[in-house]
C-alpha atoms as a PDB file:
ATOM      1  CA  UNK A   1     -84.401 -43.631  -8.348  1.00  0.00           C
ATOM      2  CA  UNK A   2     -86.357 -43.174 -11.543  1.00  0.00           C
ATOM      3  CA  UNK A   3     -86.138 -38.997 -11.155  1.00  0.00           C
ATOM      4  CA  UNK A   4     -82.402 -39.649 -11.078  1.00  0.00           C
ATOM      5  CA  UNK A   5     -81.698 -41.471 -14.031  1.00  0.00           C
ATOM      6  CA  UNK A   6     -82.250 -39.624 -17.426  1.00  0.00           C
ATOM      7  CA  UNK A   7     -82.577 -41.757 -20.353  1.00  0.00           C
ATOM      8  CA  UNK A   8     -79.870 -43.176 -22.023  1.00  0.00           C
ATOM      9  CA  UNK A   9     -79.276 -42.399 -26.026  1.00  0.00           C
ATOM     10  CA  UNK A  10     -77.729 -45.941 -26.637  1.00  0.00           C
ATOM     11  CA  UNK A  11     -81.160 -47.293 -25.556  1.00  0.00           C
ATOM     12  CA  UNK A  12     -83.549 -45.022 -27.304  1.00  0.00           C
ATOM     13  CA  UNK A  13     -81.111 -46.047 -30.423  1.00  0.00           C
ATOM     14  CA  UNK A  14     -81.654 -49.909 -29.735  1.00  0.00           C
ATOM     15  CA  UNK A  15     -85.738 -49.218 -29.197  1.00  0.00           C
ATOM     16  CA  UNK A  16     -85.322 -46.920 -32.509  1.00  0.00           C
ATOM     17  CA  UNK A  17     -83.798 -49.752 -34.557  1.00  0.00           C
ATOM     18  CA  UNK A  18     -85.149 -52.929 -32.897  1.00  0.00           C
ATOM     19  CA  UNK A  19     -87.967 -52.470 -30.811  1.00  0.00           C
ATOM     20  CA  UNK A  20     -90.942 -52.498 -33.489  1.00  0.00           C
ATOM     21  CA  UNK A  21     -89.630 -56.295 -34.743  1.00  0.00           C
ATOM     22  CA  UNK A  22     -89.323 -57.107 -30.599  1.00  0.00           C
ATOM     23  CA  UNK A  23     -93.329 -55.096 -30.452  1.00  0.00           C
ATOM     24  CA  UNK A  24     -94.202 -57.583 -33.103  1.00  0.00           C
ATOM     25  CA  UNK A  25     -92.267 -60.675 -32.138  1.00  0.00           C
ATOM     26  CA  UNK A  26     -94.577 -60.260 -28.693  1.00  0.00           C
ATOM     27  CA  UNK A  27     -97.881 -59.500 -30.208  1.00  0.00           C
ATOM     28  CA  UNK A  28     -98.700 -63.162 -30.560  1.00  0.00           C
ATOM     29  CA  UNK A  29     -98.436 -63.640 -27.705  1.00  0.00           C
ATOM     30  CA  UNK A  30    -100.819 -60.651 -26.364  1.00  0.00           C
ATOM     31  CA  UNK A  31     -98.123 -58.453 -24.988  1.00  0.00           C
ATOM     32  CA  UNK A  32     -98.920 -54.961 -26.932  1.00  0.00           C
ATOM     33  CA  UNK A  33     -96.789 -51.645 -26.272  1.00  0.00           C
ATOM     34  CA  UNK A  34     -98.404 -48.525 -25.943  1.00  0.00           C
ATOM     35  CA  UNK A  35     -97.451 -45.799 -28.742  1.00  0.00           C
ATOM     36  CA  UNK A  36     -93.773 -44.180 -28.304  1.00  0.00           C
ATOM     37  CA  UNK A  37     -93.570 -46.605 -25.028  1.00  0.00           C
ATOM     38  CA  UNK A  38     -90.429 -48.190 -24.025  1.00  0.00           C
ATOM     39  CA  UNK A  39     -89.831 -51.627 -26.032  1.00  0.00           C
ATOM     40  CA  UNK A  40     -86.520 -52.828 -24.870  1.00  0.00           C
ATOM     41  CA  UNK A  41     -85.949 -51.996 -21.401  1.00  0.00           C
ATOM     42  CA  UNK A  42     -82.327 -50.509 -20.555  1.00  0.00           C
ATOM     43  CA  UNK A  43     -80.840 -54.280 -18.633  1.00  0.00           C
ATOM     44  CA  UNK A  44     -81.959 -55.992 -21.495  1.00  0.00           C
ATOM     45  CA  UNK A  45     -79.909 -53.774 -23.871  1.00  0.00           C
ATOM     46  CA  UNK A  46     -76.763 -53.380 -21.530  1.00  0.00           C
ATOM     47  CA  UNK A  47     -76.849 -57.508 -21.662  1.00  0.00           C
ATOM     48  CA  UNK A  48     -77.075 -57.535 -25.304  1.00  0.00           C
ATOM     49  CA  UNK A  49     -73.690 -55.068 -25.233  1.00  0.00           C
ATOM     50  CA  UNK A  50     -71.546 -56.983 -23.385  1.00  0.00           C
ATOM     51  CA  UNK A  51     -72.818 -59.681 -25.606  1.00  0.00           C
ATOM     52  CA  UNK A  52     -71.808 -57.855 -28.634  1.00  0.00           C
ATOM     53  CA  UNK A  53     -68.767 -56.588 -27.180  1.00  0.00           C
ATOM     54  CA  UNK A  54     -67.378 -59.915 -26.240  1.00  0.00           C
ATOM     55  CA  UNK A  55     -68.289 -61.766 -29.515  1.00  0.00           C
ATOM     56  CA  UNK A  56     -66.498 -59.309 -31.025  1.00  0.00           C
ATOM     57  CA  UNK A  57     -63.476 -59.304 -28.876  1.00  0.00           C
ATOM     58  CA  UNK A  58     -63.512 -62.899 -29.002  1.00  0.00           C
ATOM     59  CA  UNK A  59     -63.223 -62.758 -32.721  1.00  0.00           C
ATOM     60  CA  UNK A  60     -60.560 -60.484 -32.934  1.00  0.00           C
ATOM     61  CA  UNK A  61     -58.348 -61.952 -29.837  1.00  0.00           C
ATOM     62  CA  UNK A  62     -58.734 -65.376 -32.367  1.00  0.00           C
ATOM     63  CA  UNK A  63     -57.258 -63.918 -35.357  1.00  0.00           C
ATOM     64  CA  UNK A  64     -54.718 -63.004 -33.185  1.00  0.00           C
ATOM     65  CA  UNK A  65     -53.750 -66.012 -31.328  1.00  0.00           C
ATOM     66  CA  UNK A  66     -50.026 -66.958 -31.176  1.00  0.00           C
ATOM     67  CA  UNK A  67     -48.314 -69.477 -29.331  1.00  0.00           C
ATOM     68  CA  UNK A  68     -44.316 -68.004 -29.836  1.00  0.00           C
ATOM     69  CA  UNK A  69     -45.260 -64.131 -29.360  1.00  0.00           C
ATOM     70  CA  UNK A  70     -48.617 -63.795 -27.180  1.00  0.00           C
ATOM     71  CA  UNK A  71     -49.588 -60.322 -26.675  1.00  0.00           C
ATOM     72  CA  UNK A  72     -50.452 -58.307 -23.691  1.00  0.00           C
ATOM     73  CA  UNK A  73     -53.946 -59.252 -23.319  1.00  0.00           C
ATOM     74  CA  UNK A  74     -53.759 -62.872 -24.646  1.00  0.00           C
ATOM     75  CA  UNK A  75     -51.478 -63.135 -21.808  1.00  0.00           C
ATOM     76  CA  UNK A  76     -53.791 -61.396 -19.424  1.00  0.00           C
ATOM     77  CA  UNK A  77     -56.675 -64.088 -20.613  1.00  0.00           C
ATOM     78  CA  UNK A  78     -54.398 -66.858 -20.034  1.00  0.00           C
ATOM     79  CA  UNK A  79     -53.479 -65.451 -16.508  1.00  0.00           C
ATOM     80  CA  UNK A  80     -57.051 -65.296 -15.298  1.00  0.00           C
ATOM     81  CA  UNK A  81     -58.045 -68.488 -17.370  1.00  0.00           C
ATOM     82  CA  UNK A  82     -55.236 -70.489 -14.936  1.00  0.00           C
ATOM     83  CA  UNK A  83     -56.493 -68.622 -11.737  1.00  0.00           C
ATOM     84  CA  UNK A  84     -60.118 -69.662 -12.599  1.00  0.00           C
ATOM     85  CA  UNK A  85     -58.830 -73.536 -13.302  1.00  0.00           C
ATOM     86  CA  UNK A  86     -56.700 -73.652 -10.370  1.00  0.00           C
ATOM     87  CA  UNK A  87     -59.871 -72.353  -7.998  1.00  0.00           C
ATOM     88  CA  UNK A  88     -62.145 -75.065  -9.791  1.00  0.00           C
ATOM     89  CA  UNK A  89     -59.302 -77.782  -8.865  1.00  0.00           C
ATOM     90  CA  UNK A  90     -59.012 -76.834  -5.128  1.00  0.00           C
ATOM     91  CA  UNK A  91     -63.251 -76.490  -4.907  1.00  0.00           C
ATOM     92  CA  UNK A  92     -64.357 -79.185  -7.316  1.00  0.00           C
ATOM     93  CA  UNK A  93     -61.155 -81.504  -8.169  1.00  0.00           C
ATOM     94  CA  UNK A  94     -59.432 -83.034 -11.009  1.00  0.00           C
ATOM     95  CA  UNK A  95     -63.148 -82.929 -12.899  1.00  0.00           C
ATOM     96  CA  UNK A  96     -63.198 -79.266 -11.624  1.00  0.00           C
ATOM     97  CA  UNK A  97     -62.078 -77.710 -15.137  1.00  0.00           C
ATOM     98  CA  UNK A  98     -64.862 -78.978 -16.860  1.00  0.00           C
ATOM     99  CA  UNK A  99     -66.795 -76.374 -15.688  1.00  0.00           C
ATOM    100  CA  UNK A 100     -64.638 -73.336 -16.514  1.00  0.00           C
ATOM    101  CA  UNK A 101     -67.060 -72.495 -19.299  1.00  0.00           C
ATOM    102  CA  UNK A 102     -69.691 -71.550 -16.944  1.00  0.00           C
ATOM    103  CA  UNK A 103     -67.695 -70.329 -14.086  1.00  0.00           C
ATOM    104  CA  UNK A 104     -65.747 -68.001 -16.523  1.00  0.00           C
ATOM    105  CA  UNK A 105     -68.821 -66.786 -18.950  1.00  0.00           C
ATOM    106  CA  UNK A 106     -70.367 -65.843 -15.455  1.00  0.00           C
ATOM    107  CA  UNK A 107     -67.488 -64.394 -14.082  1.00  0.00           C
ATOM    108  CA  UNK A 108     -66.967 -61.886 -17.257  1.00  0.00           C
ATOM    109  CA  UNK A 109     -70.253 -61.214 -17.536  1.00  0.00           C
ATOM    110  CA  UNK A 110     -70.847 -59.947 -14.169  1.00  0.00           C
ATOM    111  CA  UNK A 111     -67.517 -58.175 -14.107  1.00  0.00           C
ATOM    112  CA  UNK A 112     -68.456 -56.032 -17.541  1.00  0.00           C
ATOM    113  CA  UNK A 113     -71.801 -55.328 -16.411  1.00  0.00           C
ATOM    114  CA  UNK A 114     -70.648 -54.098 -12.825  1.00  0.00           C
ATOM    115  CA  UNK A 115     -68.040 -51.735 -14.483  1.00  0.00           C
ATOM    116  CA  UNK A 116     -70.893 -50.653 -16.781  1.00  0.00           C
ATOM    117  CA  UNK A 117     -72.520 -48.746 -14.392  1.00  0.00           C
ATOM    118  CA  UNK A 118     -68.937 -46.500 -13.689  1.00  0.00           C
ATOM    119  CA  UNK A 119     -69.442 -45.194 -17.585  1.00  0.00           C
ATOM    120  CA  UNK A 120     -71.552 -42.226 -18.674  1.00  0.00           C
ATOM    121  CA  UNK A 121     -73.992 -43.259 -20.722  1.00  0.00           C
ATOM    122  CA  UNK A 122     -74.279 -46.874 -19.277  1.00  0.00           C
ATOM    123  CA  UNK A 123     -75.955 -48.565 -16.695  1.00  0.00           C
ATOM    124  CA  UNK A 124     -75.065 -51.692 -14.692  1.00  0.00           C
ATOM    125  CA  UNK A 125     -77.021 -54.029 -15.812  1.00  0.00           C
ATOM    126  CA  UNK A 126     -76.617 -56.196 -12.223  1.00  0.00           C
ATOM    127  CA  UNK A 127     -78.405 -53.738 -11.074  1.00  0.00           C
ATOM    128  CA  UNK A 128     -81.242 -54.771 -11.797  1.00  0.00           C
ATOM    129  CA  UNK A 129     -82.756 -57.887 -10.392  1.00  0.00           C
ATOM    130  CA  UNK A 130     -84.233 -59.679 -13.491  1.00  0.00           C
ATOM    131  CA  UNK A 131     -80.506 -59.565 -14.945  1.00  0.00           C
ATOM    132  CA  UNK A 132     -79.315 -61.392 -11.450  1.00  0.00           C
ATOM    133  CA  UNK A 133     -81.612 -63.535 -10.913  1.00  0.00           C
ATOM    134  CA  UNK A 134     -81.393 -64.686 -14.008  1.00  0.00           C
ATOM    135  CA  UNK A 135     -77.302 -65.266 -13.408  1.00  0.00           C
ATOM    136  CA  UNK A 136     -78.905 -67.294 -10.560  1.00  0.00           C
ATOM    137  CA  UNK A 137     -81.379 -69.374 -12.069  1.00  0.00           C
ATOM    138  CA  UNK A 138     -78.797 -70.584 -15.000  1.00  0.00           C
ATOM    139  CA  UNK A 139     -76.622 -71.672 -12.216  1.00  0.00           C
ATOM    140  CA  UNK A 140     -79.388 -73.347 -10.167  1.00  0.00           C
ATOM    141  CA  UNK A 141     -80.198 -75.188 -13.244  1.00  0.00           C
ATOM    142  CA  UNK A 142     -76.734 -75.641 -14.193  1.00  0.00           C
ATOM    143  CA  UNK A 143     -75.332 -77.217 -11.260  1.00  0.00           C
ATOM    144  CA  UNK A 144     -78.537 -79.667 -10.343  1.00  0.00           C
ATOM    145  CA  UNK A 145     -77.922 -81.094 -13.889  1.00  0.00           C
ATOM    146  CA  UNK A 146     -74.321 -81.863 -13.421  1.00  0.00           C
ATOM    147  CA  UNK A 147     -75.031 -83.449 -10.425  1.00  0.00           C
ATOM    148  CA  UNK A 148     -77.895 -85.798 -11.382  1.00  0.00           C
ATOM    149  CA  UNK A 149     -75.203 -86.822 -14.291  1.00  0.00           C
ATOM    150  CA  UNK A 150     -72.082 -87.488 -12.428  1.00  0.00           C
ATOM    151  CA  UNK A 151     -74.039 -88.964  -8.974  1.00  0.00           C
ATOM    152  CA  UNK A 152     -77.224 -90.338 -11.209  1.00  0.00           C
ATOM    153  CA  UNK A 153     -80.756 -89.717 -10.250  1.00  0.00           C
ATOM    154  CA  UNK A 154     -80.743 -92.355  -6.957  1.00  0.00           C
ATOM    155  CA  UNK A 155     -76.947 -90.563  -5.734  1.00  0.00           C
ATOM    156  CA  UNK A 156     -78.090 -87.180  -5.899  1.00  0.00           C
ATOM    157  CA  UNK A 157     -81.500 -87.310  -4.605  1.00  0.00           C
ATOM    158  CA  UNK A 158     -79.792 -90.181  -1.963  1.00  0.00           C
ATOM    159  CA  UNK A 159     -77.341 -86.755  -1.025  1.00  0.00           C
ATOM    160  CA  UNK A 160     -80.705 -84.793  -0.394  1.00  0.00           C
ATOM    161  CA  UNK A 161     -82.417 -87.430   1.783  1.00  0.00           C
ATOM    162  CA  UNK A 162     -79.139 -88.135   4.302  1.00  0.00           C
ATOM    163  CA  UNK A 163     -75.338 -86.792   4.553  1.00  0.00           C
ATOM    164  CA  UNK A 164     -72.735 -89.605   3.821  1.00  0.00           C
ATOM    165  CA  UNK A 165     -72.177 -91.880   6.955  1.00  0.00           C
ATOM    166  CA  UNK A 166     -75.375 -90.573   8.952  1.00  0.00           C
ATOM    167  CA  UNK A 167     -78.610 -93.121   9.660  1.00  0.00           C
ATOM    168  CA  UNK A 168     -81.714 -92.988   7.351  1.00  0.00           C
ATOM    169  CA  UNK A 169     -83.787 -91.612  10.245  1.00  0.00           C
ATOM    170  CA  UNK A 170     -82.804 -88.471   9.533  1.00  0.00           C
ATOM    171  CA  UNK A 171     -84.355 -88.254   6.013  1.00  0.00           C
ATOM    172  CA  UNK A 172     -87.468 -86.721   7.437  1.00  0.00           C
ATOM    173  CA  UNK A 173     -85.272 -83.702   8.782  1.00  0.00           C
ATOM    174  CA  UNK A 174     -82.434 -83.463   6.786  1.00  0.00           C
ATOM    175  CA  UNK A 175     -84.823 -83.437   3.225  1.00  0.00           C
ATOM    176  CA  UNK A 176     -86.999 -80.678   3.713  1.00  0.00           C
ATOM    177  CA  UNK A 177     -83.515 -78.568   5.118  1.00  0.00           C
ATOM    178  CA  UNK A 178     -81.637 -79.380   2.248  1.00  0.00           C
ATOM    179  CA  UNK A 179     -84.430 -78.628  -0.271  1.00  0.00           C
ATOM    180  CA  UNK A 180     -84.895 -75.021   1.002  1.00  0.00           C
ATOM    181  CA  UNK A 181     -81.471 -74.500   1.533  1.00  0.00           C
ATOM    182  CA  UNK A 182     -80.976 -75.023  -2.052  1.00  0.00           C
ATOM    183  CA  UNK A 183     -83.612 -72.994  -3.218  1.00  0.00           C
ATOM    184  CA  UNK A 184     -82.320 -70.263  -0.827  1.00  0.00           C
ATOM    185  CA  UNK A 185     -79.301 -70.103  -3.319  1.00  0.00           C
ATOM    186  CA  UNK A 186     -81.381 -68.465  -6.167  1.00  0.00           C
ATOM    187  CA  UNK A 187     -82.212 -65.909  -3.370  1.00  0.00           C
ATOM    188  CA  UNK A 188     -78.985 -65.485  -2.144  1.00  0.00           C
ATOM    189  CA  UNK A 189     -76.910 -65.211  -5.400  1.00  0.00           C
ATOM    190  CA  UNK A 190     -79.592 -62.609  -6.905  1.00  0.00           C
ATOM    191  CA  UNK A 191     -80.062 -60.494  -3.847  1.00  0.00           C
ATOM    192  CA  UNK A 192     -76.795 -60.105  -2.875  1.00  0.00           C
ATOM    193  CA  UNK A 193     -75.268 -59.113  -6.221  1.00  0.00           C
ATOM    194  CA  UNK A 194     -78.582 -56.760  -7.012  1.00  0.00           C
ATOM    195  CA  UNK A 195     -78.419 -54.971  -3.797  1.00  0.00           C
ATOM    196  CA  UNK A 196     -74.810 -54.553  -3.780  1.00  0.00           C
ATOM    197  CA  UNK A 197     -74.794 -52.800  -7.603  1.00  0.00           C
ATOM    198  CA  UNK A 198     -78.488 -51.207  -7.163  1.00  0.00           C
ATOM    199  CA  UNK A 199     -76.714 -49.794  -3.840  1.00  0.00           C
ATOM    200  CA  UNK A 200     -73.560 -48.531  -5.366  1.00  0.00           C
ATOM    201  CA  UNK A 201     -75.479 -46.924  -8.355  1.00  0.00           C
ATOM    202  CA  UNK A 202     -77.914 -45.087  -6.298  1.00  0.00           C
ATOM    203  CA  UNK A 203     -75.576 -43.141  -4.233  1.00  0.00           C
ATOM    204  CA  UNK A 204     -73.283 -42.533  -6.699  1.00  0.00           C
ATOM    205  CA  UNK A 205     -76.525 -40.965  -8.568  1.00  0.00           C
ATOM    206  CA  UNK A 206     -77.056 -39.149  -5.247  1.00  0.00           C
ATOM    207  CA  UNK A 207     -73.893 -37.587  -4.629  1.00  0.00           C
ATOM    208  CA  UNK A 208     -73.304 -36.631  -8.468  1.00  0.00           C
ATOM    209  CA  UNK A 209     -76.783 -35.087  -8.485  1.00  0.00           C
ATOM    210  CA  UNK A 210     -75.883 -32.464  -5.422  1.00  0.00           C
ATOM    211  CA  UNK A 211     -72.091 -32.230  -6.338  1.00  0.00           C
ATOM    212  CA  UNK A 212     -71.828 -33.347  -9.594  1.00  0.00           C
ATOM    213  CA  UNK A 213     -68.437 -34.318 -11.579  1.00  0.00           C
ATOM    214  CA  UNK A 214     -65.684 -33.979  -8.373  1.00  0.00           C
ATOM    215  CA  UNK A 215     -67.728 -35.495  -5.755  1.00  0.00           C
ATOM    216  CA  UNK A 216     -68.750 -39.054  -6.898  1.00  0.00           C
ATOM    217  CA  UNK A 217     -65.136 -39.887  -7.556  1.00  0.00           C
ATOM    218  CA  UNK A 218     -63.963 -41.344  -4.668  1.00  0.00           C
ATOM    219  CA  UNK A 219     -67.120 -43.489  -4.658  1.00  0.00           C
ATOM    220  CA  UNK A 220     -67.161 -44.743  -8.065  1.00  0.00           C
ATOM    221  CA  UNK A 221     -62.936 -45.698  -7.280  1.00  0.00           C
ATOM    222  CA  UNK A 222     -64.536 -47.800  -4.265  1.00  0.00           C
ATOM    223  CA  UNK A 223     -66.994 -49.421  -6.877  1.00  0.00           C
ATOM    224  CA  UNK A 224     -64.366 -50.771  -9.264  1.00  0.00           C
ATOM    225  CA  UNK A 225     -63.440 -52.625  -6.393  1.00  0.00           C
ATOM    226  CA  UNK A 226     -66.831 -53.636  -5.441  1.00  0.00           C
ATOM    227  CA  UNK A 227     -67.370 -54.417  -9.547  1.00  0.00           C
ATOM    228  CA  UNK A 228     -64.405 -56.786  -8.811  1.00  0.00           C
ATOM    229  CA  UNK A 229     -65.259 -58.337  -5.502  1.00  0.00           C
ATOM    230  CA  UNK A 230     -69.203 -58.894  -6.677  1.00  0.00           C
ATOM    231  CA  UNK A 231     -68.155 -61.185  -9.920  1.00  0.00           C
ATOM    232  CA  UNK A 232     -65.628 -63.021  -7.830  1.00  0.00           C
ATOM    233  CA  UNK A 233     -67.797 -63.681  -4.788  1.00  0.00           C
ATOM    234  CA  UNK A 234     -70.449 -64.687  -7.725  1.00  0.00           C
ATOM    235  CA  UNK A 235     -67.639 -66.945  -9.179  1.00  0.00           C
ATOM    236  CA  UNK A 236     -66.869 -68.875  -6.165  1.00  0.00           C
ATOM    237  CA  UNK A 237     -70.361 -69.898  -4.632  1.00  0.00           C
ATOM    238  CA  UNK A 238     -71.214 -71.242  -8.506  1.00  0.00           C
ATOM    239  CA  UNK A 239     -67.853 -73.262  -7.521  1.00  0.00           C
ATOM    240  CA  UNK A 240     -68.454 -74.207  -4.288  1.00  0.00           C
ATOM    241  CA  UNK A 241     -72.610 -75.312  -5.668  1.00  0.00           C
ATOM    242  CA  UNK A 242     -71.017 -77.353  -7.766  1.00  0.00           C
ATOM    243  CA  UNK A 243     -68.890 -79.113  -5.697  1.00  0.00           C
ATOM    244  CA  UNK A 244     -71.147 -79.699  -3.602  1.00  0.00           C
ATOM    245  CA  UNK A 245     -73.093 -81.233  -6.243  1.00  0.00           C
ATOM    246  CA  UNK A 246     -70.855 -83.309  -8.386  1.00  0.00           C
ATOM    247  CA  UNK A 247     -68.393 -84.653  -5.703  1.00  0.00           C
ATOM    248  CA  UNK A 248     -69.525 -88.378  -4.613  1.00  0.00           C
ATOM    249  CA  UNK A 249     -68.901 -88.981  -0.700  1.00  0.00           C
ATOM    250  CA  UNK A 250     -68.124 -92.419  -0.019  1.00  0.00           C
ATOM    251  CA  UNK A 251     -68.952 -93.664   4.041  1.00  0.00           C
ATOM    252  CA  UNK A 252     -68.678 -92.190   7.123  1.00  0.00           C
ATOM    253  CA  UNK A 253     -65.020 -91.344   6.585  1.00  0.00           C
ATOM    254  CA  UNK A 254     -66.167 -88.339   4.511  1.00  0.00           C
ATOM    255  CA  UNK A 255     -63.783 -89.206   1.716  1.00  0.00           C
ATOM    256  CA  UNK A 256     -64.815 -88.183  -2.040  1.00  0.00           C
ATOM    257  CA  UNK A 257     -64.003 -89.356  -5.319  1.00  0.00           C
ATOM    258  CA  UNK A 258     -61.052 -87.365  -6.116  1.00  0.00           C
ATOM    259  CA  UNK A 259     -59.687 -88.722  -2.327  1.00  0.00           C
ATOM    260  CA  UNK A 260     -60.421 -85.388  -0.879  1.00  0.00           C
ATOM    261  CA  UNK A 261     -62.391 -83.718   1.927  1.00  0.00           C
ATOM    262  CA  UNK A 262     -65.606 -82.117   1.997  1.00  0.00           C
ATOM    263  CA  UNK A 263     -66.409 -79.394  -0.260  1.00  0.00           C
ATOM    264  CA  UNK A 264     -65.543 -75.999   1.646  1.00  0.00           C
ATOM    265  CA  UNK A 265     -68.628 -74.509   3.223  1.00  0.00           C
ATOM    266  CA  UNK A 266     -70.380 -71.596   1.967  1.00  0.00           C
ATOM    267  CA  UNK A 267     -68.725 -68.313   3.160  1.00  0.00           C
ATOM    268  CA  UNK A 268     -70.278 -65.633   4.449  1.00  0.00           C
ATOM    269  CA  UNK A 269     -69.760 -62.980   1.575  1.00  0.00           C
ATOM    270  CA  UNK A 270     -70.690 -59.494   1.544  1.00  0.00           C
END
């Protein structure tokens, strides 16, 4: 992989301007770079462009705002700010669009970074696995603490010890299941979304290198859809983690909170 990829000018800029304050922000604490070595890795410097890119956007989409006259991509927003709310509603419930902030930050992010990789010049940053597991871990973290503070500390670890309705016999069984089954999500969310990118990037790198310009077309037409499909599948297991973690069940009739069902189980995505 590493003979494929040639180094990218936006990232020997960003090491240029920024890695000797990162060389000496690290020195204290013993990490020391090697002479004309690498400072800022490429993910970490894809990450910070979407970050730019979207503060900026952000800003300017702000100025902008109107209420009588929206324009063509405040509209677009709003569309995919409603389809976002009404997915939280059917996973999570009336509480459900309280965590559009997460949902959509993650959502965008992973989106932008995909298409990144379809750019000269750029690389997907979710294509490498620090990047997604990172993604992972924030959503770990983020849905455990939303569940200890809408269930408390006794509900939630209570909903790790037994399902609702079943004896307390099963504790023994159920606890050490549950426990690895939520760790498994970290593994899951990463690996899935790093593979699929790392995957798409490498043979688009292999085709372009034998045929170069004509040939990786097709395949980098199948990865916008793939881009799309990745940060949606992404999307809706943070949705369906956090139902699963903020919805109370009351008794053995399997009722929540919002008078609902069961969260949906975990699909199978690619």
């Amino acid at each position: 992989m590493e003979k494929l990829e040639h180094p990218l000018w936006i990232v020997h800029v960003f090491n240029v301007l920024l890695g000797p304050l990162a060389a000496a922000a690290l020195r204290p604490f013993g990490v020391v770079f090697k002479p004309g070595q690498e400072v800022i890795p490429p993910f970490i410097v894809m990450s910070l462009l979407i970050l730019i890119g979207l503060s900026a956007l952000c800003l300017f989409i702000r100025s902008r705002l109107s209420v009588e006259n929206p324009g063509k991509l405040q509209l677009a927003l709003e569309e995919t700010v409603s389809a976002l709310n009404g997915m939280l509603d059917d996973y999570v419930g009336p509480k459900g669009r309280n965590y559009l902030t997460l949902v959509g930050t993650m959502f965008i992010f992973i989106l932008i970074g995909n298409l990144m990789g379809l750019v000269p010049g750029l690389m997907a940053p979710t294509s490498n696995i620090n990047v997604t597991l990172g993604c992972a871990l924030t959503v770990f973290v983020y849905y455990q603490f939303h569940g200890f503070k809408e269930q408390g500390l006794v509900g939630y670890v209570k909903h790790f010890l037994v399902p609702a309705g079943a004896p307390m016999w099963i504790a023994p069984i159920y606890f050490p299941i549950e426990v690895i089954s939520h760790l498994s999500r970290v593994l899951s969310l990463s690996v899935r979304l790093f593979g699929n990118m790392f995957g798409e990037d490498l043979v688009i790198l292999i085709i372009a290198s034998i045929v170069p310009f004509v040939a990786p077309l097709p395949m980098m037409f199948l990865g916008l859809i793939t881009s799309a499909l990745q940060a949606f599948i992404f999307a809706m297991l943070t949705m369906i983690y956090l139902a699963g973690a903020v919805v109370v069940d009351h008794g053995p009739d399997g009722h929540d909170a919002h008078g609902d069902g069961h969260p949906a189980a975990e699909p199978q995505a690619a």
